[in-house]
N, C-alpha and C. Protein backbone atom coordinates (compact mmCIF):
# COMPACT_ATOMS: atom_id res chain seq x y z
N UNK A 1 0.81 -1.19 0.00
CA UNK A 1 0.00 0.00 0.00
C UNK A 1 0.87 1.27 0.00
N UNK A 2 1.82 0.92 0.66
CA UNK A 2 2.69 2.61 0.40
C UNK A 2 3.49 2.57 -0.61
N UNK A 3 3.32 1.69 -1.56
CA UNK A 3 3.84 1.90 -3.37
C UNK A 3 3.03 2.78 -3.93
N UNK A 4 1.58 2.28 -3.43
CA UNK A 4 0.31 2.14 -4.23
C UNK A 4 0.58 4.02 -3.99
N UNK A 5 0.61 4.90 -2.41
CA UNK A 5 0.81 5.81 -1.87
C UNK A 5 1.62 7.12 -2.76
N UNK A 6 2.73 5.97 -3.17
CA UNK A 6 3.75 7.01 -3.24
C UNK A 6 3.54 7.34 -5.03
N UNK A 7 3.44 6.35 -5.49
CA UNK A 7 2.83 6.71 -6.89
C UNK A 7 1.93 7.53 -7.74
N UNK A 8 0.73 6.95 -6.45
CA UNK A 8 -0.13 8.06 -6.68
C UNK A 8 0.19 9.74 -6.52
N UNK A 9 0.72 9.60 -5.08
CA UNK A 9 1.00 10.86 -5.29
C UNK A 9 1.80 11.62 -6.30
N UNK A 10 2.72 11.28 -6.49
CA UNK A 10 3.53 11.36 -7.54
C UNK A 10 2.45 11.84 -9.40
N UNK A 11 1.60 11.16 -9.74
CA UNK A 11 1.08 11.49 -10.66
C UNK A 11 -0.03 12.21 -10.46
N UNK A 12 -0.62 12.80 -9.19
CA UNK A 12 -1.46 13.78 -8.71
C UNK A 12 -0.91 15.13 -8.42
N UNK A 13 0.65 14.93 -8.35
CA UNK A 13 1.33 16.61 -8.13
C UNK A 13 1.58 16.69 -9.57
N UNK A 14 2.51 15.67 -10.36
CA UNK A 14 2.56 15.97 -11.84
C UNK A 14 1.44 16.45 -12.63
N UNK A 15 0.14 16.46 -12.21
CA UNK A 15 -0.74 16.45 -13.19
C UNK A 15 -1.38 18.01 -12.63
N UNK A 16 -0.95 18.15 -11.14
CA UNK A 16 -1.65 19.57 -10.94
C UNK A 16 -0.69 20.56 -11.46
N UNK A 17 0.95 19.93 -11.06
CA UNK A 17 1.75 20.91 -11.99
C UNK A 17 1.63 21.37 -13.54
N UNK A 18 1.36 20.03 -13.94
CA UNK A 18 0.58 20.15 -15.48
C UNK A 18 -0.27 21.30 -15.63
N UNK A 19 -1.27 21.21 -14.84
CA UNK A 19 -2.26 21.86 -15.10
C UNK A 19 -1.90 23.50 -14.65
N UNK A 20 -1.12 24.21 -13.83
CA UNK A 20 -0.35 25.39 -13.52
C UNK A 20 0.44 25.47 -14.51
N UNK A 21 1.44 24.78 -15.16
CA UNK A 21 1.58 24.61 -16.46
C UNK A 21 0.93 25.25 -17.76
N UNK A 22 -0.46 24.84 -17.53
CA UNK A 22 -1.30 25.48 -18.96
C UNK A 22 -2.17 26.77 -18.27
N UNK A 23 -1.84 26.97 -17.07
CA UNK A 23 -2.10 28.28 -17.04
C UNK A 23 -1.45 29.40 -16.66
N UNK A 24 -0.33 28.78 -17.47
CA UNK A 24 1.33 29.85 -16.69
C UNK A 24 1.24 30.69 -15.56
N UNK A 25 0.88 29.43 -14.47
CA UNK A 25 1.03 29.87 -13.16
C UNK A 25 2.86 29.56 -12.69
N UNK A 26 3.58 30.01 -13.24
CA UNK A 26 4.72 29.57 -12.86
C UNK A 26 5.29 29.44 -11.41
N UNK A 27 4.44 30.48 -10.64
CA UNK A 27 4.94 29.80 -9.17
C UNK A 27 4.21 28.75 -8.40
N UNK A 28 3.26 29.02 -8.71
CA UNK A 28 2.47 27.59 -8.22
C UNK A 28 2.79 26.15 -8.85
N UNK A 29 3.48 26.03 -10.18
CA UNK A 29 4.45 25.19 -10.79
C UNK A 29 5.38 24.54 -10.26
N UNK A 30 6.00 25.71 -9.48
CA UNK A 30 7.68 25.52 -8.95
C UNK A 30 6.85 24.66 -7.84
N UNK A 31 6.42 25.13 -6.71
CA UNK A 31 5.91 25.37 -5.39
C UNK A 31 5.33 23.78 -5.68
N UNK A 32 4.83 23.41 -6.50
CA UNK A 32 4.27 22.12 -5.88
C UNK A 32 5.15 21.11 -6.67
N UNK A 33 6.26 21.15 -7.54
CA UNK A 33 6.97 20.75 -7.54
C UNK A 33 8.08 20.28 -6.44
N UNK A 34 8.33 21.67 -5.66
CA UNK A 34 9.10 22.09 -4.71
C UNK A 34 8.62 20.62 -3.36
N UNK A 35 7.08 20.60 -3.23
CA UNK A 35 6.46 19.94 -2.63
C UNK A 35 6.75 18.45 -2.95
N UNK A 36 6.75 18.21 -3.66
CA UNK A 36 6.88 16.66 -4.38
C UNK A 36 8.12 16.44 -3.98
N UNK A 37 9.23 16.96 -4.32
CA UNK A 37 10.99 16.72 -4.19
C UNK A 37 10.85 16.75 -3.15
N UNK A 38 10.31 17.64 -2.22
CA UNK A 38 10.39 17.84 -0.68
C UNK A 38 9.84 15.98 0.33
N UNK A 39 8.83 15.50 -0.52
CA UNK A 39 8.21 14.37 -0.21
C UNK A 39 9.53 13.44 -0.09
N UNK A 40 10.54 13.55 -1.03
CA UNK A 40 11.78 12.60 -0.50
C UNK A 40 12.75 12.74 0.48
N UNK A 41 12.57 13.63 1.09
CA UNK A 41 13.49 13.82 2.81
C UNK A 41 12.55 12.95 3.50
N UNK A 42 11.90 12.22 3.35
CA UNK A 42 10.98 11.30 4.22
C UNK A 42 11.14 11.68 5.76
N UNK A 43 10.59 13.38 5.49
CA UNK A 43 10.41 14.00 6.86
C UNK A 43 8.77 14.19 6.97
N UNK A 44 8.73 14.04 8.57
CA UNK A 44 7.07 14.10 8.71
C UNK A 44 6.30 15.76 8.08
N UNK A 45 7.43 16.28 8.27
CA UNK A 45 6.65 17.64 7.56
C UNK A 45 6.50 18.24 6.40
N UNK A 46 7.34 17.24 5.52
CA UNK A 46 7.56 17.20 3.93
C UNK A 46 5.91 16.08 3.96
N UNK A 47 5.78 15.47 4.47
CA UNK A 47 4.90 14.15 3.85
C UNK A 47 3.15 15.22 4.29
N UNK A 48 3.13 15.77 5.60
CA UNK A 48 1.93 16.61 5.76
C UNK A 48 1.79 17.75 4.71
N UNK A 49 3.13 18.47 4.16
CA UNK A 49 3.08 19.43 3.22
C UNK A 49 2.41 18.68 1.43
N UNK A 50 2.51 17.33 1.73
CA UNK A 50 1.83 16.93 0.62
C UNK A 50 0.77 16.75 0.79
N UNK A 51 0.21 16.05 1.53
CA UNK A 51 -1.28 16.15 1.97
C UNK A 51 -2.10 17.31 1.94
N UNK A 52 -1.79 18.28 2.51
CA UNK A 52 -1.87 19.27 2.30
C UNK A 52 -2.15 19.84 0.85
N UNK A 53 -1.12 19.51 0.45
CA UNK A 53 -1.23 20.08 -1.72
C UNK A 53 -1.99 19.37 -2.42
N UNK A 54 -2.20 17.79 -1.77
CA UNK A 54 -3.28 17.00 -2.28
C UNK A 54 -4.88 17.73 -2.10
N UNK A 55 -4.91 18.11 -0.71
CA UNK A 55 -6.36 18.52 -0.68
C UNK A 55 -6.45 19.76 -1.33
N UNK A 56 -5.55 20.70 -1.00
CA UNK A 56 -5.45 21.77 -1.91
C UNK A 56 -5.84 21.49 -3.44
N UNK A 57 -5.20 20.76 -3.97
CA UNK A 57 -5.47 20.23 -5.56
C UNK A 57 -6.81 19.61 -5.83
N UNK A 58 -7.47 18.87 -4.86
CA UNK A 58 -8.99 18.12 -4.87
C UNK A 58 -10.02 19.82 -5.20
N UNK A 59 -9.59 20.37 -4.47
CA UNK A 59 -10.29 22.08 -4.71
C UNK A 59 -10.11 22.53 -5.65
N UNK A 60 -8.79 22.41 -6.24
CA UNK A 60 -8.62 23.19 -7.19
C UNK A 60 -9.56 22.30 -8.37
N UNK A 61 -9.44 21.31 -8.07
CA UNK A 61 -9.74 20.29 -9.26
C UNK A 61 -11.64 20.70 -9.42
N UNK A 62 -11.85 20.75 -8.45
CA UNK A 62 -13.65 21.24 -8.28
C UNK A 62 -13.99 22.15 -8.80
N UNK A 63 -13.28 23.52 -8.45
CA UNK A 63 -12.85 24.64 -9.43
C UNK A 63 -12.98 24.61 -10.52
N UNK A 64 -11.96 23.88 -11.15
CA UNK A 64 -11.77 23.77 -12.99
C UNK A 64 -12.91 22.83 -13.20
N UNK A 65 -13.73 22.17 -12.69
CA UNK A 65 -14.95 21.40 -12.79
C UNK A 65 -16.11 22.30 -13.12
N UNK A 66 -15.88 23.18 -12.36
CA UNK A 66 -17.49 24.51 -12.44
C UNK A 66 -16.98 25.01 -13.45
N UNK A 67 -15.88 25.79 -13.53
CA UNK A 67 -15.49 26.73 -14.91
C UNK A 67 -15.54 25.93 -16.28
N UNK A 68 -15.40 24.69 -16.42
CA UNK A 68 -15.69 23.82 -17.18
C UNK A 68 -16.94 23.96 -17.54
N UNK A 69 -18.02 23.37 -16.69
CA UNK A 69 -19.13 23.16 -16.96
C UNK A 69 -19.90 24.25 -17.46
N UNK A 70 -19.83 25.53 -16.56
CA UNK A 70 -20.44 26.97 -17.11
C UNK A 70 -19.98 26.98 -18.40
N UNK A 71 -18.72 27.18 -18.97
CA UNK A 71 -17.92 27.49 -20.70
C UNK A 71 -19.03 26.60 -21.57
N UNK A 72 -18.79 25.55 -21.47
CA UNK A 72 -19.24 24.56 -21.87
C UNK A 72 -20.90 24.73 -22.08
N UNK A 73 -21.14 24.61 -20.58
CA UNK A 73 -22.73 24.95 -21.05
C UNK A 73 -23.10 26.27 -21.99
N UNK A 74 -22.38 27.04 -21.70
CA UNK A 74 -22.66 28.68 -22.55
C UNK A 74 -22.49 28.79 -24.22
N UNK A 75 -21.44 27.30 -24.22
CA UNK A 75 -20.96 27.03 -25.78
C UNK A 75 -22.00 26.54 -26.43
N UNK A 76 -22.54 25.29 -25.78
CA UNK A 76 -23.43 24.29 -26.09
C UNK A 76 -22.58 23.26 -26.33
N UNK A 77 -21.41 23.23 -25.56
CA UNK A 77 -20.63 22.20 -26.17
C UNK A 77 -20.51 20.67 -25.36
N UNK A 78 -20.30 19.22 -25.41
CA UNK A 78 -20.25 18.14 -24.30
C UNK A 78 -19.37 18.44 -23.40
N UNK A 79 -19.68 18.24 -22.26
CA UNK A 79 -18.96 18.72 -20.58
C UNK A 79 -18.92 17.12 -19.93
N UNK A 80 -19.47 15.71 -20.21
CA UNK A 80 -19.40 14.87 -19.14
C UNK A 80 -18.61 14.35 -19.13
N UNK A 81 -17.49 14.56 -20.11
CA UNK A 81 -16.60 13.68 -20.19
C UNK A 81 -15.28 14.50 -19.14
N UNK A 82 -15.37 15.78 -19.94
CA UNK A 82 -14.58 16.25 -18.80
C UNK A 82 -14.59 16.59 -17.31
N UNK A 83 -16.12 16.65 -17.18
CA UNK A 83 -16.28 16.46 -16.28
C UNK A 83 -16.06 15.11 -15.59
N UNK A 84 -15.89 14.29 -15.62
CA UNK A 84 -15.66 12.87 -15.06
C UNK A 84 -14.13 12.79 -14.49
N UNK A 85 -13.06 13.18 -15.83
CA UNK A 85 -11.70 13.54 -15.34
C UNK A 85 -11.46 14.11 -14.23
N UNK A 86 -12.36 15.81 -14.09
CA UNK A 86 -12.29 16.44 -12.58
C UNK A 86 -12.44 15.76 -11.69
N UNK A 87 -13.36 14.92 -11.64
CA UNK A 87 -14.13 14.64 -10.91
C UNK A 87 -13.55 13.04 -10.13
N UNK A 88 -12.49 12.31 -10.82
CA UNK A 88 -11.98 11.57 -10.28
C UNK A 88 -10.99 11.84 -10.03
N UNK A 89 -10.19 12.97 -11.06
CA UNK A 89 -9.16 13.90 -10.05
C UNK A 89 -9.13 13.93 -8.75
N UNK A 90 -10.56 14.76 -8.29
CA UNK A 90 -10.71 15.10 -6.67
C UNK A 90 -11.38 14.07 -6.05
N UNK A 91 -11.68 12.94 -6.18
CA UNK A 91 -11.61 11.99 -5.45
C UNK A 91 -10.24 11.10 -5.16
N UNK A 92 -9.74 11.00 -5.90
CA UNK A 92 -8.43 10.27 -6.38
C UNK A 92 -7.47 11.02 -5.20
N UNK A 93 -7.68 12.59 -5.61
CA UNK A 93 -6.86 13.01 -4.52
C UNK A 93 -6.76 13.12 -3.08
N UNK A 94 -8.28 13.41 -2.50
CA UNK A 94 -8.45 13.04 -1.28
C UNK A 94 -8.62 11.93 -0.85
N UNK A 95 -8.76 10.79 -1.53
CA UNK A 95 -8.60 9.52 -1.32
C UNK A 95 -6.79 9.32 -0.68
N UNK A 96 -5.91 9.66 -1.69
CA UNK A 96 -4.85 9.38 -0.91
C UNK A 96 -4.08 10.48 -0.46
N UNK A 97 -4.80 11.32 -0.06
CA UNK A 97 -4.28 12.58 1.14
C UNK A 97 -4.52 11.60 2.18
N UNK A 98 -6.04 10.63 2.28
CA UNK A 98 -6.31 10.14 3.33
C UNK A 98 -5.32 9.07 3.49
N UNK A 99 -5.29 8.25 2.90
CA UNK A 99 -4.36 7.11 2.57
C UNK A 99 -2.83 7.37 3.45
N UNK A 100 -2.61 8.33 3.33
CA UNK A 100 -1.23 9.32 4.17
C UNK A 100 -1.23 9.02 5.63
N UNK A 101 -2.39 8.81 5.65
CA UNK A 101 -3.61 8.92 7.30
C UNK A 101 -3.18 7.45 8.11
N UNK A 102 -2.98 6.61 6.84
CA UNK A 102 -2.66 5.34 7.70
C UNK A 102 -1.46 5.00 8.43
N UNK A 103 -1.36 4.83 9.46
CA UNK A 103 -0.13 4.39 10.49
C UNK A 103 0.53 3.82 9.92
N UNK A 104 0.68 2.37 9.11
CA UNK A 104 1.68 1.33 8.66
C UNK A 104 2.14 2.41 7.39
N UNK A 105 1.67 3.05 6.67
CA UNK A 105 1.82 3.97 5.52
C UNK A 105 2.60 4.72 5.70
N UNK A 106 2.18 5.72 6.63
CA UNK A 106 2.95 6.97 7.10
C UNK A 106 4.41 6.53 8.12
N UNK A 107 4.36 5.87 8.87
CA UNK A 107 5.78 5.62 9.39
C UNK A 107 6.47 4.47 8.51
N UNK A 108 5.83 3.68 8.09
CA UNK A 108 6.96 3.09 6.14
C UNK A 108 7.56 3.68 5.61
N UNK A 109 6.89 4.59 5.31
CA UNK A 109 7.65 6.18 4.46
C UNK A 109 8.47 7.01 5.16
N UNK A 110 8.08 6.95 6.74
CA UNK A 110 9.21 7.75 7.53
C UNK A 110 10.70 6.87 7.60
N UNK A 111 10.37 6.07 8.09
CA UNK A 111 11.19 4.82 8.42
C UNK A 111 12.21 4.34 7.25
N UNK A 112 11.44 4.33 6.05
CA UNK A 112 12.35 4.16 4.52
C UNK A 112 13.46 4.87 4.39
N UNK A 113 13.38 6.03 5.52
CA UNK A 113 14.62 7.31 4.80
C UNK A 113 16.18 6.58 5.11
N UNK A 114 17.00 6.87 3.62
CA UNK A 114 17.96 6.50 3.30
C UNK A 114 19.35 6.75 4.53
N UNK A 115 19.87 5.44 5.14
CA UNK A 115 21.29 5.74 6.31
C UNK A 115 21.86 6.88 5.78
N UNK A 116 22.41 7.93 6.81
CA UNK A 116 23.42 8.84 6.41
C UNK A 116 24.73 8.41 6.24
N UNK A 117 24.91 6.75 6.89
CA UNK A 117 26.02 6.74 6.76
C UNK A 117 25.83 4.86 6.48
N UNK A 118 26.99 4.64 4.88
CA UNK A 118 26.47 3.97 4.75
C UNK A 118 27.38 1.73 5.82
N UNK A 119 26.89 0.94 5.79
CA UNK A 119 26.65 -0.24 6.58
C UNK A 119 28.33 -0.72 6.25
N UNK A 120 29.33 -0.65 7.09
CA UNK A 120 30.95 -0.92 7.21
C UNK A 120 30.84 -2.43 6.97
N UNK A 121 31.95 -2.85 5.65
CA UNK A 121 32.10 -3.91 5.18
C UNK A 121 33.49 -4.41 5.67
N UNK A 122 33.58 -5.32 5.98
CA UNK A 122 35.43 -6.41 5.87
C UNK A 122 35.53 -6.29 4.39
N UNK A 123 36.48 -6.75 4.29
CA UNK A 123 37.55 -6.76 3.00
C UNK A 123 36.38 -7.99 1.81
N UNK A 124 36.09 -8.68 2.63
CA UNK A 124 35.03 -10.23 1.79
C UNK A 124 33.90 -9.75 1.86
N UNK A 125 33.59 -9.02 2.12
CA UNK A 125 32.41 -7.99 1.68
C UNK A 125 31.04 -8.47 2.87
N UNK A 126 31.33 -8.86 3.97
CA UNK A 126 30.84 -9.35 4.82
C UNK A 126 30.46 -7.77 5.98
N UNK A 127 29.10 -7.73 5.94
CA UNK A 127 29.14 -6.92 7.40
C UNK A 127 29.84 -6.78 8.39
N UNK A 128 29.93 -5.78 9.07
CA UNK A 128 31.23 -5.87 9.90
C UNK A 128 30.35 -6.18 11.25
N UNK A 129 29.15 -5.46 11.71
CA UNK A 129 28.28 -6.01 12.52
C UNK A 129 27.89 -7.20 12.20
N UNK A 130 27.86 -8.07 11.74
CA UNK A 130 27.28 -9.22 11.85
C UNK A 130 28.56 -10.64 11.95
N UNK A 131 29.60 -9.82 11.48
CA UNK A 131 31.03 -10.44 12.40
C UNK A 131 31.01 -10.36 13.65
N UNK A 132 31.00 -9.10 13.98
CA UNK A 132 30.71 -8.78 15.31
C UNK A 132 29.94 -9.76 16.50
N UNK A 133 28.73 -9.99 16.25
CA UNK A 133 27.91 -10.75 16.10
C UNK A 133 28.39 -12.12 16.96
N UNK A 134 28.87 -13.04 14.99
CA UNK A 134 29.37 -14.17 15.14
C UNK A 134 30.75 -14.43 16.45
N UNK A 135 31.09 -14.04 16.86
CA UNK A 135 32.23 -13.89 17.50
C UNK A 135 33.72 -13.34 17.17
């Protein structure tokens, strides 16, 4: 489940950046980019700052749902299709803002963060703690 987590998120910031993207919002671009990279210090306040941009993005996504639908209706042009995209957008997203929510999830992801320093080998490529260990 915290593959399932990290993926998702991953193509829910790409796709809101996308979407700041086509409306040359360039700092809101950077900024939730900024957010995403930040998600790999597998610090608890990098991982809430995504959650955070997730629900943020479920809104935004509701947003471009109404402005959609009004254009659209005013055109006379089909709206359900795009509307459906929004619309599992912002479920999709608060689905795994929540998903963040789960204990085994959220400390996996804490817990994953990479040694600063990396595991001392013997010469035979043998742990040196686990020599240790053996006697």
């Amino acid at each position: 489940m915290l593959h399932l987590a990290v993926v998702l998120t991953h193509l829910l910031q790409l796709a809101l950046a996308a979407h700041f993207l086509h409306e040359s919002n360039f700092l809101l671009l950077g900024l939730t980019l900024v957010v995403l990279v930040a998600l790999w210090s597998h610090r608890r306040w990098a991982l809430i700052l995504n959650q955070l941009q997730l629900l943020a993005g479920a809104a935004i996504w509701l947003d471009s749902a109404g402005q959609v639908l009004q254009t659209r209706l005013e055109a006379g042009e089909p709206y359900p299709r795009m509307l459906t995209v929004l619309a599992d957008l912002t479920v999709v997203s608060v689905l795994v803002a929540a998903l963040w929510l789960v204990p085994h999830v959220r400390s996996g992801w804490i817990a994953a963060a990479p040694s600063s320093t990396p595991p001392s080998t013997s010469a035979d490529g043998e742990d040196l703690e686990r020599q240790a260990r053996k006697g």
